[in-house]
Protein backbone atom coordinates (compact mmCIF):
# COMPACT_ATOMS: atom_id res chain seq x y z
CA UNK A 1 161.30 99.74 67.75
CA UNK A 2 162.18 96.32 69.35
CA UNK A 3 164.79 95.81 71.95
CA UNK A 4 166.95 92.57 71.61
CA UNK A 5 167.61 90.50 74.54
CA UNK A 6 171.19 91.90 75.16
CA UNK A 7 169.81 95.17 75.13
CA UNK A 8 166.85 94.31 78.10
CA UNK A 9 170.00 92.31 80.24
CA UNK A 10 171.63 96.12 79.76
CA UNK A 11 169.32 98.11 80.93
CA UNK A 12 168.31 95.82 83.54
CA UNK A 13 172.40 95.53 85.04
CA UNK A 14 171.50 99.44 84.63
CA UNK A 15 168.91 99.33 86.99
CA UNK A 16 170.12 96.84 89.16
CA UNK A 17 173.47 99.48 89.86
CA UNK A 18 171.53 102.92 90.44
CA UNK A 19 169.48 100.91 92.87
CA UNK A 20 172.65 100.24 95.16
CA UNK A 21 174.02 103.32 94.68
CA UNK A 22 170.84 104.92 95.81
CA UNK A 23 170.39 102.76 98.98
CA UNK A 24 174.03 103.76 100.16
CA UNK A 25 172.17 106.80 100.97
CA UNK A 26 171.85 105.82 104.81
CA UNK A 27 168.00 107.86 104.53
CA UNK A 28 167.38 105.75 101.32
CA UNK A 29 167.80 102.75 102.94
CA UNK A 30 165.90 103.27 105.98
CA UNK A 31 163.08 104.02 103.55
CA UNK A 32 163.09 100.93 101.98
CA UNK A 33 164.03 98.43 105.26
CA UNK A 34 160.73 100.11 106.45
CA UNK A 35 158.67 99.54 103.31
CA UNK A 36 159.82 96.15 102.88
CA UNK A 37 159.29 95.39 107.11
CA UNK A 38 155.69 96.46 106.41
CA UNK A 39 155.03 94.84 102.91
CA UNK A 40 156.80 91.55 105.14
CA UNK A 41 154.36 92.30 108.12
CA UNK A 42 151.48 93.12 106.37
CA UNK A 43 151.56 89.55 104.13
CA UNK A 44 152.76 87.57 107.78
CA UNK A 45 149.88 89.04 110.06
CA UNK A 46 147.04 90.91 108.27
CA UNK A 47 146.55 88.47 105.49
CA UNK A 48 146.16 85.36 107.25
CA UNK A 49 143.90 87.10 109.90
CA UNK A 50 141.57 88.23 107.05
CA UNK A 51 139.23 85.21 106.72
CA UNK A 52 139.16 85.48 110.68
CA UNK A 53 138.22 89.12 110.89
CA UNK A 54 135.66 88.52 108.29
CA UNK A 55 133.87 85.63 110.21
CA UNK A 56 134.25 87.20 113.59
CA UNK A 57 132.52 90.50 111.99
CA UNK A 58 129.23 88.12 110.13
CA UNK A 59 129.04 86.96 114.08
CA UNK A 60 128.96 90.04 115.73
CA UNK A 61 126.20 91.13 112.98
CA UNK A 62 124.21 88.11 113.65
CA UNK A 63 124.42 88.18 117.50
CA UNK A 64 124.03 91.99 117.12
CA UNK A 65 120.24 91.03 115.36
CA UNK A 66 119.66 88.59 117.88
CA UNK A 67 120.12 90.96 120.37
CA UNK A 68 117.46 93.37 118.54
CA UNK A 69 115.78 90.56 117.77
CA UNK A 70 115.19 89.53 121.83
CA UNK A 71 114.59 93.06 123.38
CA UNK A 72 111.60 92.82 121.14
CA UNK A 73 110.61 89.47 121.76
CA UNK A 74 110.62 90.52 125.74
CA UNK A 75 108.47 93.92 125.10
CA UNK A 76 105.72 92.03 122.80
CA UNK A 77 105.64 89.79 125.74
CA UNK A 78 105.33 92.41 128.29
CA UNK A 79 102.30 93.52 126.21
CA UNK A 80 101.12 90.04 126.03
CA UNK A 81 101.18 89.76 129.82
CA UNK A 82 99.49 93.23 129.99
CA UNK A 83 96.06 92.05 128.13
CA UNK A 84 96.20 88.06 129.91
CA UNK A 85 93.85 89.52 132.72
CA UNK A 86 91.58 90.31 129.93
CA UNK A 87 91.52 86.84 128.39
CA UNK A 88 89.65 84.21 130.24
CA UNK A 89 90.82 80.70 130.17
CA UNK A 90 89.14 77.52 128.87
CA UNK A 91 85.84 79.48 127.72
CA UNK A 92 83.58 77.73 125.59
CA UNK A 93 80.48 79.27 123.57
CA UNK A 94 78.27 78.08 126.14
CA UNK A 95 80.28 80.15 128.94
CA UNK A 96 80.00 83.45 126.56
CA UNK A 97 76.58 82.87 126.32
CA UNK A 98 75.67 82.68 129.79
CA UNK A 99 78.14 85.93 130.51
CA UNK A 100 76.23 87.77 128.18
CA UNK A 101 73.24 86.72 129.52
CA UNK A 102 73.81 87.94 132.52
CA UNK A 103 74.86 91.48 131.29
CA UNK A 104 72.17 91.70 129.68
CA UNK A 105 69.96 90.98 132.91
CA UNK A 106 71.89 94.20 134.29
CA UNK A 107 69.74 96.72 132.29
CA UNK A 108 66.46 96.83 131.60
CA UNK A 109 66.56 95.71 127.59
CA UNK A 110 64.58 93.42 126.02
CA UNK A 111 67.04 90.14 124.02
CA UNK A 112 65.41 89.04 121.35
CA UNK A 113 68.47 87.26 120.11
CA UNK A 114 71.90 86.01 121.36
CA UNK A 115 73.75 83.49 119.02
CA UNK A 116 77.61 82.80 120.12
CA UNK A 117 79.54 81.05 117.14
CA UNK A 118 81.76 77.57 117.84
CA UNK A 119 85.38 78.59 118.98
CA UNK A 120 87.64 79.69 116.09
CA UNK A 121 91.47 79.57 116.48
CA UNK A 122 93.06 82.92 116.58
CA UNK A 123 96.98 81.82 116.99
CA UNK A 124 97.16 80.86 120.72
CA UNK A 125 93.97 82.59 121.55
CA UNK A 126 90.58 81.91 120.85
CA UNK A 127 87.89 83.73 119.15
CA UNK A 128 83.95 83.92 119.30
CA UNK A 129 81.59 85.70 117.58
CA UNK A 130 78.50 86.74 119.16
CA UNK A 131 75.42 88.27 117.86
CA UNK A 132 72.90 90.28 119.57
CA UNK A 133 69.24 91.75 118.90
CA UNK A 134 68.32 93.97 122.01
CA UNK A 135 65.58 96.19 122.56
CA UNK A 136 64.80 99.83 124.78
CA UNK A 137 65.56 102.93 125.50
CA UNK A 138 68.56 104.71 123.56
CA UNK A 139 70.11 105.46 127.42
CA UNK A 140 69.54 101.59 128.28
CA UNK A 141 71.29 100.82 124.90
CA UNK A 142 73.97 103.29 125.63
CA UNK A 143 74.80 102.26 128.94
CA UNK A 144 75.05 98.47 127.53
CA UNK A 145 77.16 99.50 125.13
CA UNK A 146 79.52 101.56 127.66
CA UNK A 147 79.67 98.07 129.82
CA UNK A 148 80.94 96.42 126.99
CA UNK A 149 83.69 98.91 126.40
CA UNK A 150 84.63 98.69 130.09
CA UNK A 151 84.20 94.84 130.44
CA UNK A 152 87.02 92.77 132.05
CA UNK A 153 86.93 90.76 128.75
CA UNK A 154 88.33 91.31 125.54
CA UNK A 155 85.35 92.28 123.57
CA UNK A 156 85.06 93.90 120.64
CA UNK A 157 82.19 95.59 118.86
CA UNK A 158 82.55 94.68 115.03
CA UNK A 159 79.25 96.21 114.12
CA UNK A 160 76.15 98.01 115.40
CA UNK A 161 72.73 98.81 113.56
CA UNK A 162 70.29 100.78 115.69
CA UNK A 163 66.75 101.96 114.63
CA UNK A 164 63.43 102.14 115.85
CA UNK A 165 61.27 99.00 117.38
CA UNK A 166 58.40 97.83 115.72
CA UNK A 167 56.91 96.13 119.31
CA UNK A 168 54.77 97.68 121.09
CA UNK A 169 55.21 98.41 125.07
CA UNK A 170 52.20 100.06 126.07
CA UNK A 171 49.58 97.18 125.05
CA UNK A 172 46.61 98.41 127.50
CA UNK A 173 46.16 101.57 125.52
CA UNK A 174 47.36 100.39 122.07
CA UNK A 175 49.97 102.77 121.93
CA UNK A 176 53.11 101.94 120.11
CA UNK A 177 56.28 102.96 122.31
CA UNK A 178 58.37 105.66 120.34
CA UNK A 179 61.61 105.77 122.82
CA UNK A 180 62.04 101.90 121.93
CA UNK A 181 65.40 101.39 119.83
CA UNK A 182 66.15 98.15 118.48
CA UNK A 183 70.34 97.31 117.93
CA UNK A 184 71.66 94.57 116.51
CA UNK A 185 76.09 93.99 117.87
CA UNK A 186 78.20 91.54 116.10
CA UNK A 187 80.69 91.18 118.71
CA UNK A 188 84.14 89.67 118.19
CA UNK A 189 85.00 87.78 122.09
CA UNK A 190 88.84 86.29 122.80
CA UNK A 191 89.41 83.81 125.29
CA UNK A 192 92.72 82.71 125.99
């Protein structure tokens, strides 16, 4: 069923006429001055402030991030500052060798080798590997061992191979020494 055009005009006069009649209605038309004031406010304030909204709330996500993003930064470098006592400055391999040297003097062990690698860049720190054959009594080794954990340097024991020495200590009577311990350290040493 098809309406003509006269018809559509009709019912549209139709319309147009129950609509006035209803808004005579003095609570009718308060309804719909307050509908249309916010449909009018809405499309004067809210819409244009949309676009703004939206950028101010990307910004206060970003600097929101940032913030997160610096209360971090400050407690890495709080733990930074923490170890820096630990990390001695402008150390060469030379300089590690001679330190170890002269913990090694400290005990009574036997080095039969102490090889300190070239410097190798670890970020803003510098690393050095050091290798070490020593020889005597498990206590002797043990104690060694407990000055590196307690050094004032960052040292780190990357591997350890103890066993029994093949030397021999008591030479007069021919004897072969079996309380001598040879351990080999590959120790990882940061400078800053």
């Amino acid at each position: 069923m098809t309406m003509t055009p006269t018809e559509t005009g009709e019912r549209r006069t139709e319309l147009r006429s129950r609509l006035i009649e209803t808004l005579h209605d003095p609570l009718h038309l308060r309804l719909f001055v307050i509908g249309v004031v916010l449909a009018a406010g809405y499309m004067a304030v809210y819409t244009p402030l949309f676009s703004q909204i939206e950028t101010m709330t990307f910004r206060l996500h970003r600097d929101r991030q940032m913030a997160v993003l610096a209360d971090d930064l400050e407690r890495l470098q709080s733990q930074c500052d923490q170890f820096a006592k630990y990390l001695p400055q402008n150390t060469d391999s030379k300089e590690w060798m001679q330190y170890m040297h002269e913990g090694v003097r400290g005990f009574p062990l036997k080095l039969n080798r102490l090889d300190v690698s070239s410097r190798k860049n670890l970020g803003p720190y510098a690393l050095f590997t050091i290798q070490i054959d020593l020889e005597g009594s498990y206590y002797d080794l043990d104690r060694f061992l407990r000055w590196i954990e307690s050094n004032p340097r960052l040292i780190r024991v990357d591997s350890i191979d103890i066993g029994l020495s093949q030397g021999k200590l008591g030479q007069k009577s021919g004897l072969q020494n079996k309380d001598n311990m040879l351990m080999k350290l590959a120790l990882s040493a940061v400078a800053g």
